[in-house]
PDB file of N, CA and C in Angstrom:
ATOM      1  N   UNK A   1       0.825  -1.190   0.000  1.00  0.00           N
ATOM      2  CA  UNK A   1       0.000   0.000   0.000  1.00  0.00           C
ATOM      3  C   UNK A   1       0.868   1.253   0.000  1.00  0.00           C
ATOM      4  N   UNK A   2       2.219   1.329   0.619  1.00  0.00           N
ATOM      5  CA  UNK A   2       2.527   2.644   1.070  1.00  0.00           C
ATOM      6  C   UNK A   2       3.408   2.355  -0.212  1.00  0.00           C
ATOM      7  N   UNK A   3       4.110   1.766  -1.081  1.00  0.00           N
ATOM      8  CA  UNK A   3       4.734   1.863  -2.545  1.00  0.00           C
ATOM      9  C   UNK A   3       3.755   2.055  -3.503  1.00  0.00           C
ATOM     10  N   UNK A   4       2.791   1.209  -3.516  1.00  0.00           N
ATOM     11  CA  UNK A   4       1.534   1.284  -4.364  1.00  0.00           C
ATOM     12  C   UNK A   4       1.585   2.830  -4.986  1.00  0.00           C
ATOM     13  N   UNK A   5       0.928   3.656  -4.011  1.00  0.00           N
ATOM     14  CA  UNK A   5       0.838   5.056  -3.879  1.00  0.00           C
ATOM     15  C   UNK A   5       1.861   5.851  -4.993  1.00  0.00           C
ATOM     16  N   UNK A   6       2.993   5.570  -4.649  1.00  0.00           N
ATOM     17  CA  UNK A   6       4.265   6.008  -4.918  1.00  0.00           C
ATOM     18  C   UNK A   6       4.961   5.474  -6.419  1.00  0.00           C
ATOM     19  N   UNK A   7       4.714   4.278  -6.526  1.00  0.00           N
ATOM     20  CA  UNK A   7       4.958   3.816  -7.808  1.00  0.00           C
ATOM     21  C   UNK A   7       3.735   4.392  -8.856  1.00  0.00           C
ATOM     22  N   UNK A   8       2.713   4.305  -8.478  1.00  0.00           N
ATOM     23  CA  UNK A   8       1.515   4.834  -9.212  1.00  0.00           C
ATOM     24  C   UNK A   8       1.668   6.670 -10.099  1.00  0.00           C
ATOM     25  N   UNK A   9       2.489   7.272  -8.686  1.00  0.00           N
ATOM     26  CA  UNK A   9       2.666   8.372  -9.001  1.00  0.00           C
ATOM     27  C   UNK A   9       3.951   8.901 -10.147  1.00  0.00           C
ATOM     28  N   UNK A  10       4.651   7.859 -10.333  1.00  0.00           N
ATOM     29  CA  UNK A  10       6.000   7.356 -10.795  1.00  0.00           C
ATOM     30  C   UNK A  10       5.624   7.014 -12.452  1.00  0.00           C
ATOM     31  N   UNK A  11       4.881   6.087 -12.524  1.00  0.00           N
ATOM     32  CA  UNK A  11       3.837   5.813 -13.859  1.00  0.00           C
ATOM     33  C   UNK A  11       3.514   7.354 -14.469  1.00  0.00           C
ATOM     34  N   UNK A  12       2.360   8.024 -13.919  1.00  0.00           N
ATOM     35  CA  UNK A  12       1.697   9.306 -14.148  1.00  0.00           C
ATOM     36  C   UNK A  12       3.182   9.897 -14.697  1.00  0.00           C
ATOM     37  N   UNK A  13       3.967  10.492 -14.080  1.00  0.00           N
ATOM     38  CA  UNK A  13       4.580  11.039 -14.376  1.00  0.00           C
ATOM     39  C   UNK A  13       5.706  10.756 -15.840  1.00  0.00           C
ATOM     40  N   UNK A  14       5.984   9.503 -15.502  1.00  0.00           N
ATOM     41  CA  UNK A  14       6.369   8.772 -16.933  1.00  0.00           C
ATOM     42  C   UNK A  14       8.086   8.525 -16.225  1.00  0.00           C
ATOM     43  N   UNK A  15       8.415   8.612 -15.253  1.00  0.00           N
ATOM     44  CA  UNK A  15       9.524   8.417 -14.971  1.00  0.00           C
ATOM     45  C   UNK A  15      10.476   7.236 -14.927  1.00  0.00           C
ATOM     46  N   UNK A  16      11.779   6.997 -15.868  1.00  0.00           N
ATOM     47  CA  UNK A  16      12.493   5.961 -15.626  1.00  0.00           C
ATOM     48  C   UNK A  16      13.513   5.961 -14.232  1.00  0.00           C
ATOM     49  N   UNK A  17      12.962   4.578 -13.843  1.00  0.00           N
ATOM     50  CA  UNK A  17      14.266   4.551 -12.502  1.00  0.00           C
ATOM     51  C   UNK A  17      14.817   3.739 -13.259  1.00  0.00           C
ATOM     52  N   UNK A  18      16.349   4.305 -12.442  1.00  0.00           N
ATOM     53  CA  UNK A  18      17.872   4.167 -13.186  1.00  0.00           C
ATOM     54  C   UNK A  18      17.970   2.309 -12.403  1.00  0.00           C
ATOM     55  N   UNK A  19      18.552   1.853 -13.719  1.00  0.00           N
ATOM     56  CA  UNK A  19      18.645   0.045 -12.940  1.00  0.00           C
ATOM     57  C   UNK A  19      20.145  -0.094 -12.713  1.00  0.00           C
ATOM     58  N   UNK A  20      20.498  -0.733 -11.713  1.00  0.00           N
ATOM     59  CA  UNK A  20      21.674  -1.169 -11.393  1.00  0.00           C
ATOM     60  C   UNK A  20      22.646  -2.720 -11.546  1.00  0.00           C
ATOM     61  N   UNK A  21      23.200  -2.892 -12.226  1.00  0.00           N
ATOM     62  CA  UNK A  21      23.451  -4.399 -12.117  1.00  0.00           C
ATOM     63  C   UNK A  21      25.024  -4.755 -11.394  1.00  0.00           C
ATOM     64  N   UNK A  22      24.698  -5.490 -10.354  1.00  0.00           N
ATOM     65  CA  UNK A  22      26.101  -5.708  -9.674  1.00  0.00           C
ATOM     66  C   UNK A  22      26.878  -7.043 -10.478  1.00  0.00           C
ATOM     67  N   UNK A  23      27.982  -6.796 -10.738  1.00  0.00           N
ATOM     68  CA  UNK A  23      28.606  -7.846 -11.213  1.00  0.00           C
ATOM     69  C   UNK A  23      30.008  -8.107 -10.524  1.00  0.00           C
ATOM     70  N   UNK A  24      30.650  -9.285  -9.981  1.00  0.00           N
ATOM     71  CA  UNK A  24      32.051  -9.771  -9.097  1.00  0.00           C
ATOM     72  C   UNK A  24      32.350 -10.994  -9.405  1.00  0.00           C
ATOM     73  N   UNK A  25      33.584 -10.592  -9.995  1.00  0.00           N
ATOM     74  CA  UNK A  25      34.455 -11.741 -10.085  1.00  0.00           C
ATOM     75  C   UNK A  25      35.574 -12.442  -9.651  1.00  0.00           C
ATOM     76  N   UNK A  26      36.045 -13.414  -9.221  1.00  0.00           N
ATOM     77  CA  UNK A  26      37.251 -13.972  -8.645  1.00  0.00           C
ATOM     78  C   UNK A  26      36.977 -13.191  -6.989  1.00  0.00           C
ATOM     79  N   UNK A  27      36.243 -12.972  -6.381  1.00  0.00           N
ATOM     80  CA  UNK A  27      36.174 -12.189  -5.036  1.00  0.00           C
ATOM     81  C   UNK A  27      37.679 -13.365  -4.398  1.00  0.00           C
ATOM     82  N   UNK A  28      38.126 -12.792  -3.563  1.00  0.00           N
ATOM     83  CA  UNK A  28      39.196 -13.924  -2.654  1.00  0.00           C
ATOM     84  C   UNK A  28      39.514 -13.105  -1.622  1.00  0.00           C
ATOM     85  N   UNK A  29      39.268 -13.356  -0.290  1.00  0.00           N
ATOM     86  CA  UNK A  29      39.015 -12.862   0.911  1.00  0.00           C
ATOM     87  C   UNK A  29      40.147 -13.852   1.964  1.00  0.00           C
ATOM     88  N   UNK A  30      41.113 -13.890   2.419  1.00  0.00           N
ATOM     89  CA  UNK A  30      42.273 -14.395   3.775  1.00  0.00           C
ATOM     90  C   UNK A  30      42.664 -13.403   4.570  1.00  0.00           C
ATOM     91  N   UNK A  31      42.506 -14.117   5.807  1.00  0.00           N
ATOM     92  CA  UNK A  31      43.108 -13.562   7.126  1.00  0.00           C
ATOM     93  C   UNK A  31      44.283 -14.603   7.725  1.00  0.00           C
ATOM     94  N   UNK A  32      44.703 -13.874   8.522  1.00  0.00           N
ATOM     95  CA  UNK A  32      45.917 -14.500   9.811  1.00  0.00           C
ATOM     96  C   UNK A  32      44.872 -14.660  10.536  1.00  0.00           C
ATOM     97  N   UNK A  33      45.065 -16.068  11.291  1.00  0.00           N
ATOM     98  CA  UNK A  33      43.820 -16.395  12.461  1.00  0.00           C
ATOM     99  C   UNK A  33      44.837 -17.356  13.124  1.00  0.00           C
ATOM    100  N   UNK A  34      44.273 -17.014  14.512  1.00  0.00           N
ATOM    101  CA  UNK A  34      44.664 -18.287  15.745  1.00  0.00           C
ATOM    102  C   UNK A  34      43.855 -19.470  15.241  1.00  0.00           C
ATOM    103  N   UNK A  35      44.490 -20.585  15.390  1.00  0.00           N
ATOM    104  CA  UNK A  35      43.521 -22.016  14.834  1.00  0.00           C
ATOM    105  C   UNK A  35      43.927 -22.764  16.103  1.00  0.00           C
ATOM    106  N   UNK A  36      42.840 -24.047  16.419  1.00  0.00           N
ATOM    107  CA  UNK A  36      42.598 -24.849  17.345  1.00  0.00           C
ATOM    108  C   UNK A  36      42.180 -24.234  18.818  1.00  0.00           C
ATOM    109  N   UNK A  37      42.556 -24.830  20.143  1.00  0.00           N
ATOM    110  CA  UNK A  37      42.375 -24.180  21.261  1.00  0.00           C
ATOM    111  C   UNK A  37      43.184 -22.296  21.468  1.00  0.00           C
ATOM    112  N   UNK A  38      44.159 -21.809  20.726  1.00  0.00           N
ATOM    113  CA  UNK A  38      44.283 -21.042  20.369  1.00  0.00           C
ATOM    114  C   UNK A  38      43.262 -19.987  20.180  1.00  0.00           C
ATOM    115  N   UNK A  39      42.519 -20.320  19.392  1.00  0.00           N
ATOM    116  CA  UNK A  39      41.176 -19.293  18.987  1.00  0.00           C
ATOM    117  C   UNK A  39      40.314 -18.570  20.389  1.00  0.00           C
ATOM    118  N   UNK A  40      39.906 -19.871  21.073  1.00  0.00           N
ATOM    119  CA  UNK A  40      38.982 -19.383  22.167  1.00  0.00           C
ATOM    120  C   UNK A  40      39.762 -18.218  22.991  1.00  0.00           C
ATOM    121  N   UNK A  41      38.605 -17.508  23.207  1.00  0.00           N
ATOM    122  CA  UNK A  41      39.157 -16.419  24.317  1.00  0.00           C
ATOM    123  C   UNK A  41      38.833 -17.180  25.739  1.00  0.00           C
ATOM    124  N   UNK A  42      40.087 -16.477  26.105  1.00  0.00           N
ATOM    125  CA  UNK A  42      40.063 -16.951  27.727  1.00  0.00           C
ATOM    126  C   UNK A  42      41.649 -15.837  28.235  1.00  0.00           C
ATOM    127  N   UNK A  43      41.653 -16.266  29.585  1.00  0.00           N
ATOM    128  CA  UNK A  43      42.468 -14.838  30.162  1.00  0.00           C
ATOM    129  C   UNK A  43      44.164 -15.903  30.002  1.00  0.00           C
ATOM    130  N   UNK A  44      44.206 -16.681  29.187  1.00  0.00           N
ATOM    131  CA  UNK A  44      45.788 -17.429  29.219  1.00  0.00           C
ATOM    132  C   UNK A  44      46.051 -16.970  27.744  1.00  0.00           C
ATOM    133  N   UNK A  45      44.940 -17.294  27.041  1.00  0.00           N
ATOM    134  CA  UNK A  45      45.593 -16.959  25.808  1.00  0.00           C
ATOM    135  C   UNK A  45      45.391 -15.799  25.462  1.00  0.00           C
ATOM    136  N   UNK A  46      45.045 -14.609  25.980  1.00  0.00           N
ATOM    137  CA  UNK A  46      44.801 -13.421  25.802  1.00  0.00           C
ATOM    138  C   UNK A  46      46.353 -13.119  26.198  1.00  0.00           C
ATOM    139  N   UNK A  47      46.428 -13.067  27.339  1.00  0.00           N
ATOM    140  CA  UNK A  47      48.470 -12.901  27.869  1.00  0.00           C
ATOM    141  C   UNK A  47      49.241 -13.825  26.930  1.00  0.00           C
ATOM    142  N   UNK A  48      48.838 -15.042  26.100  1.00  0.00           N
ATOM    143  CA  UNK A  48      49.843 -15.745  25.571  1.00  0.00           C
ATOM    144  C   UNK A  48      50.207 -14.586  24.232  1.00  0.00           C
ATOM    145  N   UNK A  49      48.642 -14.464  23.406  1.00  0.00           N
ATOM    146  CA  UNK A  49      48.548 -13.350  22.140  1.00  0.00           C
ATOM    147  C   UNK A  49      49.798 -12.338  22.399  1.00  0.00           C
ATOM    148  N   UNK A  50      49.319 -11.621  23.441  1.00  0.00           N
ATOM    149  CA  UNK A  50      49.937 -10.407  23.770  1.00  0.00           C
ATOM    150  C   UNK A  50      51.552 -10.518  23.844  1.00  0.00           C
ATOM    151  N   UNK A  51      51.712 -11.342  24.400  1.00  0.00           N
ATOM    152  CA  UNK A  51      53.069 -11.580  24.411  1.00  0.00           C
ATOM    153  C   UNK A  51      54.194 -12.139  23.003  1.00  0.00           C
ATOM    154  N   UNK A  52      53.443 -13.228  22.075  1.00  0.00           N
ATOM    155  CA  UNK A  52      53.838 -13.937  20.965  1.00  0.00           C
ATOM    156  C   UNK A  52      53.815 -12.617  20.405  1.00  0.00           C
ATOM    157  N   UNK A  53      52.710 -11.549  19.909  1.00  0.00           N
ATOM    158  CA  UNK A  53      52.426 -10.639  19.679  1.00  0.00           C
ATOM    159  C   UNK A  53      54.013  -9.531  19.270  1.00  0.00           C
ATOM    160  N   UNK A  54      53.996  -9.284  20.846  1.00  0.00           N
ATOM    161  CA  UNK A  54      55.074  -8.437  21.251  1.00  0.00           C
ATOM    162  C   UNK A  54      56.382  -9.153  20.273  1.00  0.00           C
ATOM    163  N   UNK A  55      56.725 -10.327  20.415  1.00  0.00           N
ATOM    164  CA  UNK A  55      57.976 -11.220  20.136  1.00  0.00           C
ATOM    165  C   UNK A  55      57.750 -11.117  18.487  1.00  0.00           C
ATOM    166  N   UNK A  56      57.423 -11.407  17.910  1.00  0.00           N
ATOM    167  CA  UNK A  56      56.621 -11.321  16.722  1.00  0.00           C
ATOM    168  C   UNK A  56      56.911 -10.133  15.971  1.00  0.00           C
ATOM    169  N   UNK A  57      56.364  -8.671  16.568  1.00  0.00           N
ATOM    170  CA  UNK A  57      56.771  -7.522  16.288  1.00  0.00           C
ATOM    171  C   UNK A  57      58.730  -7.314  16.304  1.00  0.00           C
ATOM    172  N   UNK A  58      59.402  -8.048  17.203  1.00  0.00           N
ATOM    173  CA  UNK A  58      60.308  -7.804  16.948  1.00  0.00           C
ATOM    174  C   UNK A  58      61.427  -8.882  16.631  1.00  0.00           C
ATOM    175  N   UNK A  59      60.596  -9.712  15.613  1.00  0.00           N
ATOM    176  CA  UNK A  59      60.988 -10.921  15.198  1.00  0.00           C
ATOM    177  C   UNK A  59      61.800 -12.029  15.606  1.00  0.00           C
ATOM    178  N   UNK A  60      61.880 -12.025  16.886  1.00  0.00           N
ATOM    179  CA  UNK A  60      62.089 -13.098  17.696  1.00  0.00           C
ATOM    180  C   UNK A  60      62.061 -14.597  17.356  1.00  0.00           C
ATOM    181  N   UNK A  61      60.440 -14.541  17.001  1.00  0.00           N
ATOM    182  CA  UNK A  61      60.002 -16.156  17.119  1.00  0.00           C
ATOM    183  C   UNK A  61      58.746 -15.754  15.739  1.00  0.00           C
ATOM    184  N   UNK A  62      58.463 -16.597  14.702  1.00  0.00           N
ATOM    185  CA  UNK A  62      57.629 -16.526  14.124  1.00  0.00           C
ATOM    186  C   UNK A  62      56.125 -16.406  14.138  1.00  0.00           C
ATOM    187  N   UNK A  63      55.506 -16.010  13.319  1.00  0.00           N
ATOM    188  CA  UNK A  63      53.862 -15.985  13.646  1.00  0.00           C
ATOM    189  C   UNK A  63      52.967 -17.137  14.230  1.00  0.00           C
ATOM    190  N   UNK A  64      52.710 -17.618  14.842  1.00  0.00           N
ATOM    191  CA  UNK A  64      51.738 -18.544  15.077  1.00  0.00           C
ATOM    192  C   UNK A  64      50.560 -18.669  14.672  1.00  0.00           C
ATOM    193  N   UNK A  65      49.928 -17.758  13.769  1.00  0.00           N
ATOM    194  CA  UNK A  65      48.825 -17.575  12.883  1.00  0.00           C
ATOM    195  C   UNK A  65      48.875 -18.111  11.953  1.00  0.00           C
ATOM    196  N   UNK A  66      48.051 -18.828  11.138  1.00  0.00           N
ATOM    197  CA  UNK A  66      47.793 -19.571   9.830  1.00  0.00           C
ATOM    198  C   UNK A  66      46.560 -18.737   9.017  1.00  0.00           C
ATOM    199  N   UNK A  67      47.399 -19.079   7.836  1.00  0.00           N
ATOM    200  CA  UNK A  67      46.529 -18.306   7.107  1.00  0.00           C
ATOM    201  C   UNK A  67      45.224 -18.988   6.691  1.00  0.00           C
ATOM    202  N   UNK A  68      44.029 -18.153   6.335  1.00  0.00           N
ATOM    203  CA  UNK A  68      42.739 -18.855   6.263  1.00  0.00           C
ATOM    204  C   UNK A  68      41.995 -18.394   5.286  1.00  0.00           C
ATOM    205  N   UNK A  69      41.386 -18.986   4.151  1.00  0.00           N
ATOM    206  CA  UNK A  69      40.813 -18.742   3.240  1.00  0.00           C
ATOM    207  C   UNK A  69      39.386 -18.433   3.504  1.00  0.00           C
ATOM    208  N   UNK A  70      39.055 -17.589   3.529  1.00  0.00           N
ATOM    209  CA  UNK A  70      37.635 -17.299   3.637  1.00  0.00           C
ATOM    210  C   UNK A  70      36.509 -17.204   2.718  1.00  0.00           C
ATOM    211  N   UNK A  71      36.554 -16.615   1.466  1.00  0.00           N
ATOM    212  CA  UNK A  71      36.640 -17.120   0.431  1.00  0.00           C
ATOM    213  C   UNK A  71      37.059 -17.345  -0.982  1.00  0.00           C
ATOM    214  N   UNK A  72      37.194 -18.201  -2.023  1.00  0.00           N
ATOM    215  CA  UNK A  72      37.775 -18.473  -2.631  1.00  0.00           C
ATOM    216  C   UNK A  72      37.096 -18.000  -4.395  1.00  0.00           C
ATOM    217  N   UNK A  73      37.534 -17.381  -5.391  1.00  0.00           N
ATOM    218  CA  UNK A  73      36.880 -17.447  -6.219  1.00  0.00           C
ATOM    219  C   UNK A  73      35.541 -17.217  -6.356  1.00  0.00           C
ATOM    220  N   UNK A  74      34.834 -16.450  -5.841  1.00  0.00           N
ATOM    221  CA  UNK A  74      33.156 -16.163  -5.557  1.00  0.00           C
ATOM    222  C   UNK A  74      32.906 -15.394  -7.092  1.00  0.00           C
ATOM    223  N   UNK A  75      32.275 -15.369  -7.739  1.00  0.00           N
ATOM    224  CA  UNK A  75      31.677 -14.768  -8.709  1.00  0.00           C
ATOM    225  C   UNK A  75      30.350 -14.248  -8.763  1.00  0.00           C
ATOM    226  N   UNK A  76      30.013 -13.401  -9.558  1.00  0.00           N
ATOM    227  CA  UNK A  76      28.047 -13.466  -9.500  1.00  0.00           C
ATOM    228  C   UNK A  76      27.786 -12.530 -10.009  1.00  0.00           C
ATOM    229  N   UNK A  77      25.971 -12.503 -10.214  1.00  0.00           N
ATOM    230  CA  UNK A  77      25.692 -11.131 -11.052  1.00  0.00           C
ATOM    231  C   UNK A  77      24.809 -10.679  -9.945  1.00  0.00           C
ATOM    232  N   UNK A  78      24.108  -9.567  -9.469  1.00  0.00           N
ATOM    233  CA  UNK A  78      23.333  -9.444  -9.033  1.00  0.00           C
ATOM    234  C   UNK A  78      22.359  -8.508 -10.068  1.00  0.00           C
ATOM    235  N   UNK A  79      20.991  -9.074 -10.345  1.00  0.00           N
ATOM    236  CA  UNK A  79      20.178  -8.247 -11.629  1.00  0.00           C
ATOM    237  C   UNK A  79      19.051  -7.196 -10.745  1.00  0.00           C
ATOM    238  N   UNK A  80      19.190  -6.312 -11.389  1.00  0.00           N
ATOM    239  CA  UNK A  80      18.275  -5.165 -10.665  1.00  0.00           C
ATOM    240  C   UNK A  80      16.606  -5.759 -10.967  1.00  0.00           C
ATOM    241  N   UNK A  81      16.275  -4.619  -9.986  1.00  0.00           N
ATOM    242  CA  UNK A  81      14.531  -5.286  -9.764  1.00  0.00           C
ATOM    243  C   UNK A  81      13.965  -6.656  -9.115  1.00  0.00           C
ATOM    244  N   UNK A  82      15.567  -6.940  -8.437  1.00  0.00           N
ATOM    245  CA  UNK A  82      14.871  -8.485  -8.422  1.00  0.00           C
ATOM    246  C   UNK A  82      15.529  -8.608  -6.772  1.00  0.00           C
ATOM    247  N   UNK A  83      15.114  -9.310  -5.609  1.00  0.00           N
ATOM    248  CA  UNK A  83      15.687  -9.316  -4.836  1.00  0.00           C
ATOM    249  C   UNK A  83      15.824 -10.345  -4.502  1.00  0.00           C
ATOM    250  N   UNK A  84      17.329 -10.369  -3.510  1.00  0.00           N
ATOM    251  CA  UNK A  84      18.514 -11.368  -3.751  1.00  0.00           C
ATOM    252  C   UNK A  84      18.637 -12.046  -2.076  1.00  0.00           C
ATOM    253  N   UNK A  85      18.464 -13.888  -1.985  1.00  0.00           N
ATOM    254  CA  UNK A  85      18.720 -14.148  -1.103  1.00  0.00           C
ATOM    255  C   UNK A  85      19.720 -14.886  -1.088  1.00  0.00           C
ATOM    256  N   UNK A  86      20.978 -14.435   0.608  1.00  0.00           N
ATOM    257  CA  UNK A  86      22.260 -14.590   0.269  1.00  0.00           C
ATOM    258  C   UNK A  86      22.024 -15.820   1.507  1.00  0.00           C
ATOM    259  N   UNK A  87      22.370 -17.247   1.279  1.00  0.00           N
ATOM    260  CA  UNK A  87      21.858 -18.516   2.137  1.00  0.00           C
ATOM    261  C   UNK A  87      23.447 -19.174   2.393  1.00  0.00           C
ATOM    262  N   UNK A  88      23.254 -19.344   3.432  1.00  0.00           N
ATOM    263  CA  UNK A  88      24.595 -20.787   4.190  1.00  0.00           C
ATOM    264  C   UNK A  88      24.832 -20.594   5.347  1.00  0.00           C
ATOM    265  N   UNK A  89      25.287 -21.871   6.090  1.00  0.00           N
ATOM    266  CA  UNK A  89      25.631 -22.014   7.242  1.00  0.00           C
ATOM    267  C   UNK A  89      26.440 -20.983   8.454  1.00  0.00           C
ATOM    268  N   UNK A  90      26.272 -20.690   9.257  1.00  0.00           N
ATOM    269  CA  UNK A  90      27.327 -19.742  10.164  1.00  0.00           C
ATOM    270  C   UNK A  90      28.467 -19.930   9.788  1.00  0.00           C
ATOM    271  N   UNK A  91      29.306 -18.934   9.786  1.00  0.00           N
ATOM    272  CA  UNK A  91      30.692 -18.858   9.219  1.00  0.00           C
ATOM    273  C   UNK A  91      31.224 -19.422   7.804  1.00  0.00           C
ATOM    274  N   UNK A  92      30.017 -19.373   7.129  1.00  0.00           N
ATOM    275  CA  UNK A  92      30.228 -19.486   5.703  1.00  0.00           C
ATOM    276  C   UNK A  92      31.127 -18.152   4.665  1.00  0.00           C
ATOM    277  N   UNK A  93      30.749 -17.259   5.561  1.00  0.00           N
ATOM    278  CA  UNK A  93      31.463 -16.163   4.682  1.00  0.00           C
ATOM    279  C   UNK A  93      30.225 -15.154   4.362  1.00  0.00           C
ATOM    280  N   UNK A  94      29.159 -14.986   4.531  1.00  0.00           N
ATOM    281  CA  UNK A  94      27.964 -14.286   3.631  1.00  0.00           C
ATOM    282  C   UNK A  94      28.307 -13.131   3.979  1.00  0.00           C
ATOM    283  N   UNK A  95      28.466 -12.744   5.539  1.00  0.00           N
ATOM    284  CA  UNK A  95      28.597 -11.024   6.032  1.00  0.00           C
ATOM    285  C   UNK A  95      30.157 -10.768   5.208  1.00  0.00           C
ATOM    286  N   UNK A  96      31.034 -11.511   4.952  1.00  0.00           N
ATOM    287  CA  UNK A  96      32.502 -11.102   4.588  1.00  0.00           C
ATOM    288  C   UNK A  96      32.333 -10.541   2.917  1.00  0.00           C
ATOM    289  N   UNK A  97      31.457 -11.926   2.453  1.00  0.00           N
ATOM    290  CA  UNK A  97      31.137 -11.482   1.128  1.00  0.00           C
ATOM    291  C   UNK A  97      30.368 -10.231   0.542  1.00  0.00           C
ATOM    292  N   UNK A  98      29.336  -9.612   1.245  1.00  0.00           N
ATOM    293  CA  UNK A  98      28.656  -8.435   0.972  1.00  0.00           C
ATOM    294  C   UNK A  98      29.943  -7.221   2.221  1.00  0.00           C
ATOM    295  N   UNK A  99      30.183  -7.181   2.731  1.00  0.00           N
ATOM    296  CA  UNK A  99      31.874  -6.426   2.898  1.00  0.00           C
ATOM    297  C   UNK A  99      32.164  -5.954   2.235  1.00  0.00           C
ATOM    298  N   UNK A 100      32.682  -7.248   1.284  1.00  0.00           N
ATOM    299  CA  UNK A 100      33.662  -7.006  -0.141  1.00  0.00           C
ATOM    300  C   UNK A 100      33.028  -6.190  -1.199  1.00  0.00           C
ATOM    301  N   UNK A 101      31.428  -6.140  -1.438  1.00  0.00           N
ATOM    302  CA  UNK A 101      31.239  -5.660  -2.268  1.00  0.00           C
ATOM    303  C   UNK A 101      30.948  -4.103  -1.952  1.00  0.00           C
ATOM    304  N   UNK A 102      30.569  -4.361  -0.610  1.00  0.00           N
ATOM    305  CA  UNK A 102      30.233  -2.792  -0.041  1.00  0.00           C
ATOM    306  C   UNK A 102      31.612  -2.016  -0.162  1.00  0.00           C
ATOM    307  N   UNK A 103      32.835  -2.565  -0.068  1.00  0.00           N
ATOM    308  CA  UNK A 103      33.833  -1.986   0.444  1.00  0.00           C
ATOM    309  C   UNK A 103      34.471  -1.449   1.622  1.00  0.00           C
ATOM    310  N   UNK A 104      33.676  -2.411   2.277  1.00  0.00           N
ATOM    311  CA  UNK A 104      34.197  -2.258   3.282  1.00  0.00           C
ATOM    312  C   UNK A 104      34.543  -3.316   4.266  1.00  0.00           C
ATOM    313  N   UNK A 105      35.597  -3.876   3.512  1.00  0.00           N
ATOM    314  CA  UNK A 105      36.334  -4.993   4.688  1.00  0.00           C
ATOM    315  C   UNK A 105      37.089  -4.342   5.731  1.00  0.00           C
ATOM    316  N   UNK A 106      37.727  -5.453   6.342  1.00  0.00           N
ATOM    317  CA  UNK A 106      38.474  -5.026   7.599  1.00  0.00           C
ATOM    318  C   UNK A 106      39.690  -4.906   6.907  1.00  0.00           C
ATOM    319  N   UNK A 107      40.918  -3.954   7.903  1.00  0.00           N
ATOM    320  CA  UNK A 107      42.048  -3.848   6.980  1.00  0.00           C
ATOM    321  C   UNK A 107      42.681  -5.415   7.575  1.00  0.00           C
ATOM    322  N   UNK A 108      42.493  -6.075   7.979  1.00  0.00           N
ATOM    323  CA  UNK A 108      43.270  -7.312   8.400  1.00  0.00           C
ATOM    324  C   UNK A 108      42.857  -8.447   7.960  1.00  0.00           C
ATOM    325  N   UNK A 109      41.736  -8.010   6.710  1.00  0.00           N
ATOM    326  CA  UNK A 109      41.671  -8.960   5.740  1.00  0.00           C
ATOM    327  C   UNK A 109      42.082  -8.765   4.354  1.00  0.00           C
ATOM    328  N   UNK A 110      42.608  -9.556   3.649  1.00  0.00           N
ATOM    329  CA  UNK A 110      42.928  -9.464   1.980  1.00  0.00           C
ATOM    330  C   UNK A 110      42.363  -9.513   0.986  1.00  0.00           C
TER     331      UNK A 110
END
């Protein structure tokens, strides 16, 4: 009802809305991540981070981070007028993937 109105008035007038088509290719998204018991927060490995961290910065001892593919090769079109559902499991990547297109990832991702 409340577009109805509005599109109706849109007609009358004779107006074209401008269409948009999103198109992405090869998207490829990696971070440095803690992997295994590592990951969980807790107050040991928060002082362990901090410290490897510190050592790390002044190249002491190497990274303990592994690198992680988040995702790989993503492609797609997105076609105007039509709306788009983005589906998969938790930690599939969906919020990382619309990021990428927004532009706005984190800088500590690639």
């Amino acid at each position: 009802m409340l577009f109805e109105n509005h599109f109706k008035r849109i007609v009358i007038v004779g107006l074209e809305l401008p269409t948009i088509e999103v198109r992405f290719k090869d998207i490829n998204v990696e971070a440095q991540v803690y992997v295994g018991s590592r990951a969980l927060p807790s107050l040991l490995n928060f002082f362990v981070n901090v410290i490897e961290g510190c050592l790390n910065n002044l190249q002491i001892i190497p990274s303990p981070k592994k690198q992680l593919h988040i995702l790989q090769n993503v492609s797609g079109i997105i076609k105007p007028k039509r709306m788009t559902l983005l589906l998969g499991p938790p930690g599939s990547g969906k919020t990382t993937l619309l990021l990428a297109l927004a532009g706005r990832l984190g800088k500590d991702l690639k």
